[in-house]
N, C-alpha and C. Protein backbone atom coordinates (compact mmCIF):
# COMPACT_ATOMS: atom_id res chain seq x y z
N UNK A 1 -41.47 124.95 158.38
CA UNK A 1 -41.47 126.36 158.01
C UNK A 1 -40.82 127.17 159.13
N UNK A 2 -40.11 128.04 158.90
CA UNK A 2 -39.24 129.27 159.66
C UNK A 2 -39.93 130.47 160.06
N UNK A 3 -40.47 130.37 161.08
CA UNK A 3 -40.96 132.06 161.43
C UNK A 3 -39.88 132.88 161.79
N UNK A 4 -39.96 134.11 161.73
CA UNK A 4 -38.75 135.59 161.78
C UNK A 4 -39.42 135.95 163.45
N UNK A 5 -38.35 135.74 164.30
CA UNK A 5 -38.81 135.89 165.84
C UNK A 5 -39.60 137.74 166.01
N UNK A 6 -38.86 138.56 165.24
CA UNK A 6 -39.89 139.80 164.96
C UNK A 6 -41.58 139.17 164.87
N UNK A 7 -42.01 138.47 163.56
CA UNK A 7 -43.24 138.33 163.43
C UNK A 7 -44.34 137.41 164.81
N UNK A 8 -43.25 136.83 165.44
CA UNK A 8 -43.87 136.17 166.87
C UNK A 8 -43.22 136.41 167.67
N UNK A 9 -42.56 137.83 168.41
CA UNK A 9 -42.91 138.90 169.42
C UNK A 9 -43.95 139.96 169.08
N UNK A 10 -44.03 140.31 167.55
CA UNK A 10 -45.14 141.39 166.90
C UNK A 10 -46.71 140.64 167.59
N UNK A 11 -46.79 139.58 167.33
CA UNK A 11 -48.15 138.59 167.56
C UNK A 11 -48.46 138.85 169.15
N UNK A 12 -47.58 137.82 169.08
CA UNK A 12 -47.69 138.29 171.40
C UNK A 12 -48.10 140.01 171.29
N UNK A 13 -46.99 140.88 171.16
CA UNK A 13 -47.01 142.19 171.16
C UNK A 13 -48.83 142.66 171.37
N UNK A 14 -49.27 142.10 170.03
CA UNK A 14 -50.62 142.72 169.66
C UNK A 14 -51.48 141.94 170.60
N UNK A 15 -51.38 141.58 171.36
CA UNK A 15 -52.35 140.70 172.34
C UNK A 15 -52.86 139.62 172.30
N UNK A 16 -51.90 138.72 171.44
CA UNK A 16 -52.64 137.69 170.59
C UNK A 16 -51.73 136.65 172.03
N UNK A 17 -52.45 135.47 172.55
CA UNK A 17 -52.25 134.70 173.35
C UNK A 17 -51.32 133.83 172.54
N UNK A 18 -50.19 132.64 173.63
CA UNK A 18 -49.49 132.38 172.54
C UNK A 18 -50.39 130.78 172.12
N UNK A 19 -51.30 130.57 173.00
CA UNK A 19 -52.51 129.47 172.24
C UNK A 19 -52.82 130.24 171.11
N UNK A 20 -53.36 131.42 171.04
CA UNK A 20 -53.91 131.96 169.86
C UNK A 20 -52.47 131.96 168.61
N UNK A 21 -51.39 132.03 168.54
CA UNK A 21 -50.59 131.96 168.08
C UNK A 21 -50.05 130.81 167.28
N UNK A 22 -50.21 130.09 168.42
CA UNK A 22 -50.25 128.45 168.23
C UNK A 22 -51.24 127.95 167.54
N UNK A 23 -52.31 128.51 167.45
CA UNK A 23 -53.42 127.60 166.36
C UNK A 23 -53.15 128.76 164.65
N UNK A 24 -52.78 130.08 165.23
CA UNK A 24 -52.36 130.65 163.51
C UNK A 24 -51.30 129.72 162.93
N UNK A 25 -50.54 129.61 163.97
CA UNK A 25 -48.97 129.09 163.40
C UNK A 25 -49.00 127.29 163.25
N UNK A 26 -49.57 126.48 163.08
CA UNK A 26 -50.03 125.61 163.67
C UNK A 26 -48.74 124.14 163.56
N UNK A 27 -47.39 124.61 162.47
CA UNK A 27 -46.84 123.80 162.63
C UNK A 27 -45.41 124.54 163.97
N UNK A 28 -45.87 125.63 164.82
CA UNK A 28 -44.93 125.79 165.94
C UNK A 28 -45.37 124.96 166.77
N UNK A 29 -44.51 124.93 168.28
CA UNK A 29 -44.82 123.93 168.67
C UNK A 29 -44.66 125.27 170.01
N UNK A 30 -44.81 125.55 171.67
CA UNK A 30 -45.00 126.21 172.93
C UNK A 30 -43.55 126.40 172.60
N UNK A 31 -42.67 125.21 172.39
CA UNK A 31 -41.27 125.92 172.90
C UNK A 31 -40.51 126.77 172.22
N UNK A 32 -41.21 126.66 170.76
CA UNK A 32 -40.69 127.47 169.86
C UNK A 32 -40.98 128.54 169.99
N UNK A 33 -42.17 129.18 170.49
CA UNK A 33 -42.34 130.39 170.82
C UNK A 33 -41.92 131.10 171.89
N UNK A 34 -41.42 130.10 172.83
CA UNK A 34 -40.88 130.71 174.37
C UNK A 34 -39.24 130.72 173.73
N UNK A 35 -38.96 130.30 172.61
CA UNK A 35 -37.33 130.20 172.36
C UNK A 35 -36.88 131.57 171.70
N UNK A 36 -37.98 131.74 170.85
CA UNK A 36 -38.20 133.19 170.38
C UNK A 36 -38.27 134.45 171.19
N UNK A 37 -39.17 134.37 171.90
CA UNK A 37 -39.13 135.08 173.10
C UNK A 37 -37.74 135.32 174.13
N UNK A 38 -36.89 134.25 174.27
CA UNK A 38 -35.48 133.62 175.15
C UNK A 38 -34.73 135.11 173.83
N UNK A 39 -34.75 134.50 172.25
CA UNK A 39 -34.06 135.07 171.48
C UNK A 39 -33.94 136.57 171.61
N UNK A 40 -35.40 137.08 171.62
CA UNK A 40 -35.45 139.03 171.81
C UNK A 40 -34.95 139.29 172.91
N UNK A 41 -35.04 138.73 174.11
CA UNK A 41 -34.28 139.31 175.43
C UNK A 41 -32.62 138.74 174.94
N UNK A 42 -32.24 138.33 174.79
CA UNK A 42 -30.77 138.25 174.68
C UNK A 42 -30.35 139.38 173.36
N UNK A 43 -30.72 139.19 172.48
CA UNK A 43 -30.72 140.30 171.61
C UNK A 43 -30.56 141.83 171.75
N UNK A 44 -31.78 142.21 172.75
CA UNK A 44 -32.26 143.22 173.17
C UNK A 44 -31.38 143.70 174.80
N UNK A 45 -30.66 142.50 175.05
CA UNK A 45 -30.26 143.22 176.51
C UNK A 45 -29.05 144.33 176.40
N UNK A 46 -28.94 144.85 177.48
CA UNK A 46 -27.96 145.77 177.78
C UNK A 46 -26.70 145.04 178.59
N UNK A 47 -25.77 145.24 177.94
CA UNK A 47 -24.63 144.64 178.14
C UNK A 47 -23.99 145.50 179.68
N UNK A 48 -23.87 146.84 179.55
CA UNK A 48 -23.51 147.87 180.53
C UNK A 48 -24.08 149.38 180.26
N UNK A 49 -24.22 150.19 181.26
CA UNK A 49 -24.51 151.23 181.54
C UNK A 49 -23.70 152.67 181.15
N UNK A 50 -23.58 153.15 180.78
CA UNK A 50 -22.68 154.05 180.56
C UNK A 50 -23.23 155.67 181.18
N UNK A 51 -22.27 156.08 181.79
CA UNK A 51 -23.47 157.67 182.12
C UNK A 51 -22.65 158.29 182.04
N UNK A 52 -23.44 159.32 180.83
CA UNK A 52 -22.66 160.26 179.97
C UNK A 52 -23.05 161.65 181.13
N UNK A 53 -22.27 162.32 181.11
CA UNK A 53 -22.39 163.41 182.27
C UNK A 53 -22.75 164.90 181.22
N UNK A 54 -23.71 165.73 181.03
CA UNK A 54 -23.76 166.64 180.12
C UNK A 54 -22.66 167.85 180.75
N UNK A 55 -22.41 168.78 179.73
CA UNK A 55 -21.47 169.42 179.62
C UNK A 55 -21.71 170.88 180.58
C-alpha cells in the first residue's frame, strides 16, 4: 500500500511518534518514513533568496 508523504508528515506533525506511526501504518517500514520526511525537505527547500527592495 502507498501512503501520500502529506498524510505521514501530517502524523509526525500532530505529535504522533514515528513508532506510533509505525504500528498505525503497520505495513511501512522506519525507512519509509524517514524517506518521506528526505521527500518534504527537498520539495519544500529554497532554491535562492531573492530581496525585493520596496519602493
Amino acid at each position: 500500500m502507498r501512503y501520500p508523504v502529506e498524510m505521514i508528515v501530517e502524523l509526525l506533525s500532530s505529535a504522533m511518534t514515528t513508532d506510533e506511526v509505525l504500528i498505525d501504518c503497520s505495513d511501512l517500514e522506519r525507512d519509509d518514513v524517514l524517506a518521506a520526511l528526505e521527500f518534504a525537505a527537498m520539495a519544500t527547500r529554497t532554491r535562492s533568496i531573492i530581496q525585493i527592495n520596496a519602493a
